[in-house]
Protein backbone atom coordinates (compact mmCIF):
# COMPACT_ATOMS: atom_id res chain seq x y z
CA UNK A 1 0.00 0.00 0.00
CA UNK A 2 2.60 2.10 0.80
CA UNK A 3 4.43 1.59 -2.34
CA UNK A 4 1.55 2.21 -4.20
CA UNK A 5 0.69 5.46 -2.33
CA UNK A 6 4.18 6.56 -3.16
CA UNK A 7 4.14 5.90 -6.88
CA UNK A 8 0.75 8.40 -6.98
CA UNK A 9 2.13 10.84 -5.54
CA UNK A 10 5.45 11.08 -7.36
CA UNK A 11 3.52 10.24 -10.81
CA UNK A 12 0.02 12.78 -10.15
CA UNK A 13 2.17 15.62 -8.07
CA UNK A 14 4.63 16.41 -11.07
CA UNK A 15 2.18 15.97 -13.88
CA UNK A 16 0.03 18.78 -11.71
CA UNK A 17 2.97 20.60 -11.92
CA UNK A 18 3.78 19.96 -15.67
CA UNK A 19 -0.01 20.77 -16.42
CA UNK A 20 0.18 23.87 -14.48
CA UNK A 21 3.07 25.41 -16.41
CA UNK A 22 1.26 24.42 -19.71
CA UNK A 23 -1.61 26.59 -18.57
CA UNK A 24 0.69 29.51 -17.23
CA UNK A 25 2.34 29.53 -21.00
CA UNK A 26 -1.16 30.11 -22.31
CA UNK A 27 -0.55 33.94 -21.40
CA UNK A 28 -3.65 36.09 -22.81
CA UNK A 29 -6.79 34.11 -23.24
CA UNK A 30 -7.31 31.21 -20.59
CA UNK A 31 -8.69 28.34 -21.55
CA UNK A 32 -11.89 27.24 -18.97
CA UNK A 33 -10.57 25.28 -16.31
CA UNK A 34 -13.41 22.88 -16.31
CA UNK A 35 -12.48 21.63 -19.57
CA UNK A 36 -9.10 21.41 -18.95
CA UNK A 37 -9.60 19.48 -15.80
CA UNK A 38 -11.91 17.19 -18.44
CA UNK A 39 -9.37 16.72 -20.39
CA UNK A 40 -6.43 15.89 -17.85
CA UNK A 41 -9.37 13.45 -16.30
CA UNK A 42 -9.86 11.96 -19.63
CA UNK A 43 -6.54 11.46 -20.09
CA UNK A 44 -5.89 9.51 -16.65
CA UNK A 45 -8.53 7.37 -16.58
CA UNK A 46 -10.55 6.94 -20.17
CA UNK A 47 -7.84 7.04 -22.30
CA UNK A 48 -4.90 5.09 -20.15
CA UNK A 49 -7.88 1.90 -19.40
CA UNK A 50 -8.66 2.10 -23.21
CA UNK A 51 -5.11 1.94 -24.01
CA UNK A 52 -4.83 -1.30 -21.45
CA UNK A 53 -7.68 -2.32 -23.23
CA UNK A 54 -7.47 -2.21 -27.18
CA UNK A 55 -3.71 -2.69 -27.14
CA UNK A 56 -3.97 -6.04 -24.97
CA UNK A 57 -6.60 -7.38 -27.25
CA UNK A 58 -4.40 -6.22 -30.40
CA UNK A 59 -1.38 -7.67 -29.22
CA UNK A 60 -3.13 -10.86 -28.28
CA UNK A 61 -4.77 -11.08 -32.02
CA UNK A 62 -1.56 -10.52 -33.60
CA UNK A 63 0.65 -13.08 -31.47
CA UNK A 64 -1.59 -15.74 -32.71
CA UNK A 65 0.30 -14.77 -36.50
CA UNK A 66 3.94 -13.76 -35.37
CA UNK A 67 4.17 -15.54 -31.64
CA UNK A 68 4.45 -13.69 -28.27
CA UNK A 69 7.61 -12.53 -28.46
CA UNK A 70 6.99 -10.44 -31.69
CA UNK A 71 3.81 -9.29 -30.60
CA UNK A 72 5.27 -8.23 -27.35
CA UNK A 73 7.89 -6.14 -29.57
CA UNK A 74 5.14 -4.62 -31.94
CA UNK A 75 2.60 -4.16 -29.17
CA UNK A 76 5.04 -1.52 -27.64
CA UNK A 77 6.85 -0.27 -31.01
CA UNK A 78 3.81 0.03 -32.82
CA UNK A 79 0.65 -0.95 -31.47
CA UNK A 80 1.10 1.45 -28.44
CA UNK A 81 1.20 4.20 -29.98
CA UNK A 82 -1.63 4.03 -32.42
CA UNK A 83 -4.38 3.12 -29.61
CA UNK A 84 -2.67 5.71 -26.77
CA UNK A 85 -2.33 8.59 -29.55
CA UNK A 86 -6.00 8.21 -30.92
CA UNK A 87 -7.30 7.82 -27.73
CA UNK A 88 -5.71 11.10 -25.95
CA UNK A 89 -6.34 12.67 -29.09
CA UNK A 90 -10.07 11.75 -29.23
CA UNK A 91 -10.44 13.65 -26.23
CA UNK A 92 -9.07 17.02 -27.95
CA UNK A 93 -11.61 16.58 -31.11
CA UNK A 94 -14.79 15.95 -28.43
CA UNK A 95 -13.52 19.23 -27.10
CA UNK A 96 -13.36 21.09 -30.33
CA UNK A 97 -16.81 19.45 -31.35
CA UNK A 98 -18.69 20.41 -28.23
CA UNK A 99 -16.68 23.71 -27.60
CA UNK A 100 -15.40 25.03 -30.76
CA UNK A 101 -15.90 29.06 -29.83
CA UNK A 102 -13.15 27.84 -27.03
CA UNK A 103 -10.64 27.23 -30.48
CA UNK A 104 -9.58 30.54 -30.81
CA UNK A 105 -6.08 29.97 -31.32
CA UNK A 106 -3.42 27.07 -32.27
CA UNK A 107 -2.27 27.32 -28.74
CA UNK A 108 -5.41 26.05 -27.65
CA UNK A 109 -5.19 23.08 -29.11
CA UNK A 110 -1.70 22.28 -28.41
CA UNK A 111 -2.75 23.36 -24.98
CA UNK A 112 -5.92 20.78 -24.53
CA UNK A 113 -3.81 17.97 -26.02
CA UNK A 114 -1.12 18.36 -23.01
CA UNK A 115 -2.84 18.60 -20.71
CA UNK A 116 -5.31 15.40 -21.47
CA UNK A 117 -1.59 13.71 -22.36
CA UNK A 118 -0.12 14.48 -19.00
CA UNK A 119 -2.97 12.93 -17.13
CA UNK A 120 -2.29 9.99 -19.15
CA UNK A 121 1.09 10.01 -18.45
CA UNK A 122 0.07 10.52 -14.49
CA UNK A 123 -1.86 6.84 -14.62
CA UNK A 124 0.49 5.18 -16.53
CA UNK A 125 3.51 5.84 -14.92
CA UNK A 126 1.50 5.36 -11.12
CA UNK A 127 1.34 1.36 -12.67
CA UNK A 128 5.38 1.54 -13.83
CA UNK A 129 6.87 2.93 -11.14
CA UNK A 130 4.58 0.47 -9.08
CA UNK A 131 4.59 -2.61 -10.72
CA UNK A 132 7.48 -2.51 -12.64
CA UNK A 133 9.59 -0.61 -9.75
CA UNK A 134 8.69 -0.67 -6.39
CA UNK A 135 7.33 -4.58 -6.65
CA UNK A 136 10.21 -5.43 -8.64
CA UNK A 137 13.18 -3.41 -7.02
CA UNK A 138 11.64 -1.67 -4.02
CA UNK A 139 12.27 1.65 -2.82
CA UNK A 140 15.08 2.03 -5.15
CA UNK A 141 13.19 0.43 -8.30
CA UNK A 142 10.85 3.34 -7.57
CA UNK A 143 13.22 5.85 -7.44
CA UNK A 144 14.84 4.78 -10.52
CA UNK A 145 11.97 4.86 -12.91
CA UNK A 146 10.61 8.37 -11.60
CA UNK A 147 13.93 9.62 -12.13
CA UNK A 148 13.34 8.12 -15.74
CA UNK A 149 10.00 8.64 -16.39
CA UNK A 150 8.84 11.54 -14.64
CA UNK A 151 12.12 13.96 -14.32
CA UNK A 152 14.00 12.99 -17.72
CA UNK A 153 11.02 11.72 -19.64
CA UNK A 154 8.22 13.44 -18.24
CA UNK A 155 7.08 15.81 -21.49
CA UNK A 156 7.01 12.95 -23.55
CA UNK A 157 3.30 12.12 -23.75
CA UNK A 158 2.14 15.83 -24.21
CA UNK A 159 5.15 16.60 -26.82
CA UNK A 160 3.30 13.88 -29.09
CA UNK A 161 -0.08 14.49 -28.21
CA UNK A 162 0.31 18.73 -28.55
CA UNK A 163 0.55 17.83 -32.50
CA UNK A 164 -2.62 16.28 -32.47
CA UNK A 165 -3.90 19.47 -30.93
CA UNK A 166 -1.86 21.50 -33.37
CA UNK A 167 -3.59 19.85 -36.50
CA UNK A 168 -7.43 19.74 -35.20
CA UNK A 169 -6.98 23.58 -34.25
CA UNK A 170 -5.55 24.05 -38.11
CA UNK A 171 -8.15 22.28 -38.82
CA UNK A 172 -10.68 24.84 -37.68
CA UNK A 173 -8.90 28.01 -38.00
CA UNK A 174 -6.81 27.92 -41.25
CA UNK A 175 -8.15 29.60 -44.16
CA UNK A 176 -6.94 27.16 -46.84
CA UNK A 177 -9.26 24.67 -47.55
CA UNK A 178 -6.93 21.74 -48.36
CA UNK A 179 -4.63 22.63 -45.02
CA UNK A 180 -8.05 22.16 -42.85
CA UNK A 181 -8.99 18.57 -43.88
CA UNK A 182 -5.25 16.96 -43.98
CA UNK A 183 -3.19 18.58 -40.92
CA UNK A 184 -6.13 16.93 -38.23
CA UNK A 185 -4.36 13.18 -39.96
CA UNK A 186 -0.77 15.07 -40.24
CA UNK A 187 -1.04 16.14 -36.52
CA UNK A 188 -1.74 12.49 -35.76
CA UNK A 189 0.50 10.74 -37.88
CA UNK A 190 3.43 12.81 -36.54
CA UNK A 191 2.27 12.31 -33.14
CA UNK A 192 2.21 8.13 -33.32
CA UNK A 193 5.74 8.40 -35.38
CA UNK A 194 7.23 10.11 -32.83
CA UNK A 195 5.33 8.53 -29.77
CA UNK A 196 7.02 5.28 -32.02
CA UNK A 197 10.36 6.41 -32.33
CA UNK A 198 10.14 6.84 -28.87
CA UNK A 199 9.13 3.52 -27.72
CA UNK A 200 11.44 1.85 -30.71
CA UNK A 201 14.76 3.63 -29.06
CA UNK A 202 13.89 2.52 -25.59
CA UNK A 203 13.34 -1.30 -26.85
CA UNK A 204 16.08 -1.43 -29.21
CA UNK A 205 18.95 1.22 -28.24
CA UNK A 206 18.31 1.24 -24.23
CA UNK A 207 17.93 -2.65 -24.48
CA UNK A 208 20.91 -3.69 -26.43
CA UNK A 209 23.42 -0.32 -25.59
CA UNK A 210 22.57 0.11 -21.92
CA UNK A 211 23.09 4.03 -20.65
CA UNK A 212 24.57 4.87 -23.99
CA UNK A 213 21.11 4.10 -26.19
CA UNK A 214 19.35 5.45 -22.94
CA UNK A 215 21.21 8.70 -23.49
CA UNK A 216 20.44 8.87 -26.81
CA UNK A 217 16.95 7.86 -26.67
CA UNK A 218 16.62 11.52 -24.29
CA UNK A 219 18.83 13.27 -26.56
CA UNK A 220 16.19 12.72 -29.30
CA UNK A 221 13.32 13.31 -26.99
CA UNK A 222 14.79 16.24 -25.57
CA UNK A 223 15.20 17.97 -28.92
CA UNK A 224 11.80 17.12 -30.06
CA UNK A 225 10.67 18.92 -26.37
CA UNK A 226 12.88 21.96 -27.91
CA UNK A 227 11.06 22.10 -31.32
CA UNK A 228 7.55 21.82 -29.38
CA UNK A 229 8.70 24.48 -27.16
CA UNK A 230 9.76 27.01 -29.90
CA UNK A 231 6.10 26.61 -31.73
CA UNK A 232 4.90 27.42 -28.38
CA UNK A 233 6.38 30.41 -28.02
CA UNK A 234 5.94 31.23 -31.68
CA UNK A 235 2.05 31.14 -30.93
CA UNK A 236 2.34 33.39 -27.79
CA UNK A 237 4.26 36.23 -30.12
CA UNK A 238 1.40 35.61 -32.79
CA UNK A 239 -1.30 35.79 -30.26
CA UNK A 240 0.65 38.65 -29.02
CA UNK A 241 0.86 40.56 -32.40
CA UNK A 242 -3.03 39.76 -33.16
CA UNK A 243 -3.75 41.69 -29.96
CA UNK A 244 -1.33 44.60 -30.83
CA UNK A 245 -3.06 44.55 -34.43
CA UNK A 246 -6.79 44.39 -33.81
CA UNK A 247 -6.87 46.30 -30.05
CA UNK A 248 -5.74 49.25 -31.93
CA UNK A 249 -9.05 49.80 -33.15
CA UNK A 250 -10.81 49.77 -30.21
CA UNK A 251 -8.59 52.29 -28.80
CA UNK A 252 -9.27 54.69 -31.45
CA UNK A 253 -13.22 54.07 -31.39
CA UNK A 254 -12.74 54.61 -27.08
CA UNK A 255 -13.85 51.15 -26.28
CA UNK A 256 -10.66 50.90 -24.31
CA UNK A 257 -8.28 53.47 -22.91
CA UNK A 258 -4.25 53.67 -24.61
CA UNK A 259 -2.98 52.20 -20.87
CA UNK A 260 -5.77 49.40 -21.10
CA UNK A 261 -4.22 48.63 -24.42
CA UNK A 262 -0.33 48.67 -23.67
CA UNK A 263 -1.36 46.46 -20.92
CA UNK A 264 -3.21 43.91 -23.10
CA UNK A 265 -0.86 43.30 -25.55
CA UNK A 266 2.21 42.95 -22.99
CA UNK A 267 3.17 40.27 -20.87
CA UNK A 268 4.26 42.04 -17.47
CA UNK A 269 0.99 44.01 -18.19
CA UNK A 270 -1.37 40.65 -18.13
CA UNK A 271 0.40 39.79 -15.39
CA UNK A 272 0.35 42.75 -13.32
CA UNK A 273 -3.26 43.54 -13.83
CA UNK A 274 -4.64 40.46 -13.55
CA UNK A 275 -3.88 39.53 -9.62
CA UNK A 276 -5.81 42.55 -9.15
CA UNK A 277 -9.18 41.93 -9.48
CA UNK A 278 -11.61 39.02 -11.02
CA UNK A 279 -12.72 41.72 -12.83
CA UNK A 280 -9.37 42.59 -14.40
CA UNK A 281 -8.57 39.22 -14.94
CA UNK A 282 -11.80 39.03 -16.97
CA UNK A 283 -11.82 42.03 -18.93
CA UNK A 284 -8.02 41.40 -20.44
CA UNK A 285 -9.18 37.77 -21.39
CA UNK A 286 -12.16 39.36 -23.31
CA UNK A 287 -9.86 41.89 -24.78
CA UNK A 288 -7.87 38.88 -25.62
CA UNK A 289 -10.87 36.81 -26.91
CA UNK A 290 -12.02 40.29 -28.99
CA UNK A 291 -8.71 40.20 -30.79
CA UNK A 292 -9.20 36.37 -32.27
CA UNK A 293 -13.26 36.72 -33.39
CA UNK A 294 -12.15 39.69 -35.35
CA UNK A 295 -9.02 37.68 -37.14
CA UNK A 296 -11.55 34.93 -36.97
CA UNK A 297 -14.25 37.11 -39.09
CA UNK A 298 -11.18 38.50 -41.52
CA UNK A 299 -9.99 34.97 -42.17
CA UNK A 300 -13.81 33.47 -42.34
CA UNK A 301 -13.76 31.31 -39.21
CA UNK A 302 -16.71 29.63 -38.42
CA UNK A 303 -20.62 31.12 -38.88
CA UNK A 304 -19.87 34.92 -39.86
CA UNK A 305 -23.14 35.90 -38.19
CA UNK A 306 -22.28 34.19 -34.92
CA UNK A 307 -18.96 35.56 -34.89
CA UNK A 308 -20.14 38.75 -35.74
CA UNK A 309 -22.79 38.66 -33.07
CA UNK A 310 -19.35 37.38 -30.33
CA UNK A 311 -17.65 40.70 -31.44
CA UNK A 312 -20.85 42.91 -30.58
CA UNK A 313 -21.31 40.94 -27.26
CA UNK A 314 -17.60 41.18 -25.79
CA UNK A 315 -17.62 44.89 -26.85
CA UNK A 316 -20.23 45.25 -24.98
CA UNK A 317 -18.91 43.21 -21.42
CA UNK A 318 -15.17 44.82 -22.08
CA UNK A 319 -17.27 48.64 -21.93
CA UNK A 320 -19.05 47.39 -18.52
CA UNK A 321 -15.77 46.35 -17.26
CA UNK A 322 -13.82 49.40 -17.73
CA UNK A 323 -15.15 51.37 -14.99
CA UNK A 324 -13.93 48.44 -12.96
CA UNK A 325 -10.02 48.37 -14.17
CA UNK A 326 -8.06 51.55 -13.46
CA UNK A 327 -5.54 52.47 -16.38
């Protein structure tokens, strides 16, 4: 019990903390927190018992063709990655169905995906570090696979899953036809084929070259963390820009005061004015959300009446609010 006890904690505490800097990088609009914690519950419990599920059954069908052994090779190579990728992934598109005025940005995608990924990553590593280190090694067999798993490896899951979440938000908010209906398969494809790689290089590198194919198993993950990373901060400076470009506007038709906009469209700004007040944190978040509907209604995303009619209604909550939020 006590073992057990210790590999939640050390798998459910960091991925709170991983999910928690996911949402701080979302920096101007937050995403609702209910959905998120949807998606990080989806994650832990739907997808990682589906994953269990479908992937046991598929490995079992297939080792009646190529034997145990093999299947046990493609099951974690190959099979693995389809079922846990389409499953965590699944999660993302429900949101997008159900909430797709919440899709304002690429971000928001990326950010749904890793955050339903790293409560999938929670649950399955609470079983590793259990079964397959504290039964098997005790305290120290622990030790060593959170060390592993949860230090070294523990962005894996949401680096793959975030371009799932990159090609379904594409898939809403691009204006090119042809991009829209292939990146939601591209996003997913990438994500299993690197989600693959991954799983290949532990099997065949960290099982036949010891700490050197373990090292270079991270050095490949790591990079692919670095890439992720970069597009993340490359859709905070768009987001950023978008606000700069379409706040303007409002400034000159007095919707919002030239402070209110310096503030909206900078980072230490957000910040700052948003531990002031519930209504400050609200009113730069619709400022935020007013920037995307109107690149949203330039680049025909989504109904243009309903998008029109957003527009007219944040206007209207951002001029009750400003009477609220001192310059």
């Amino acid at each position: 019990m006590i073992g057990f006890l210790a590999a939640a904690i050390l798998s459910f505490g960091p991925a709170f903390i991983y999910a928690t800097i996911a949402y701080w990088l979302d920096r101007f609009e937050k995403e609702p927190r209910r959905l998120l914690f949807g998606a990080f519950f989806w994650g832990a419990f739907v997808a990682t018992l589906g994953a269990i599920v479908w992937t046991g059954l598929a490995q079992a069908s297939l080792a009646m063709f190529i034997g145990e052994a093999s299947a046990e090779v493609a099951g974690t190579t190959l099979l693995a990655p389809l079922v846990e990728e389409s499953l965590k992934g699944l999660a993302v598109v429900i949101i997008m169905l159900a909430f797709p005025e919440e899709f304002d940005s690429r971000l928001d995608g990326m950010l749904y995906a890793a955050i339903t990924a790293l409560g999938f990553a929670a649950t399955e590593n609470v079983l590793y570090l259990y079964f397959a280190g504290y039964a098997e090694g005790g305290i120290g067999g622990l030790i060593t696979l959170f060390v592993l798993r949860v230090i070294l490896g523990g962005w894996g899951h949401a680096v793959y899953t975030a371009w799932i979440g990159l090609g379904l938000a594409m898939s809403r908010l691009h204006p090119n036809r042809t991009v829209r209906i292939i990146s939601p398969f591209a996003g997913w494809l990438l994500a299993v084929c690197l989600h693959a790689l991954h799983n290949t290089m532990a099997v065949v590198l960290a099982g036949t070259f010891g700490l050197t194919g373990l090292g270079v198993t991270l050095i490949v993950d790591w990079v692919s963390w670095v890439v992720v990373l970069g597009l993340v901060l490359w859709e905070i400076r768009r987001e950023q820009l978008h606000i700069a470009e379409y706040l303007a506007e409002e400034v000159s038709a007095g919707l919002i005061s030239p402070a209110h906009y310096h503030a909206a469209k900078s980072f230490s700004g957000q910040l700052r004015n948003r531990v002031r007040s519930a209504a400050a944190r609200r009113f730069y978040e619709a400022c935020a959300e007013l920037a995307h509907k109107k690149h949203h209604l330039l680049n025909g995303v989504g109904n243009r009446q309903n998008v029109m009619a957003r527009i007219q209604q944040l206007r209207r909550e951002i001029a009750q609010l400003v009477p609220e939020v001192p310059a």
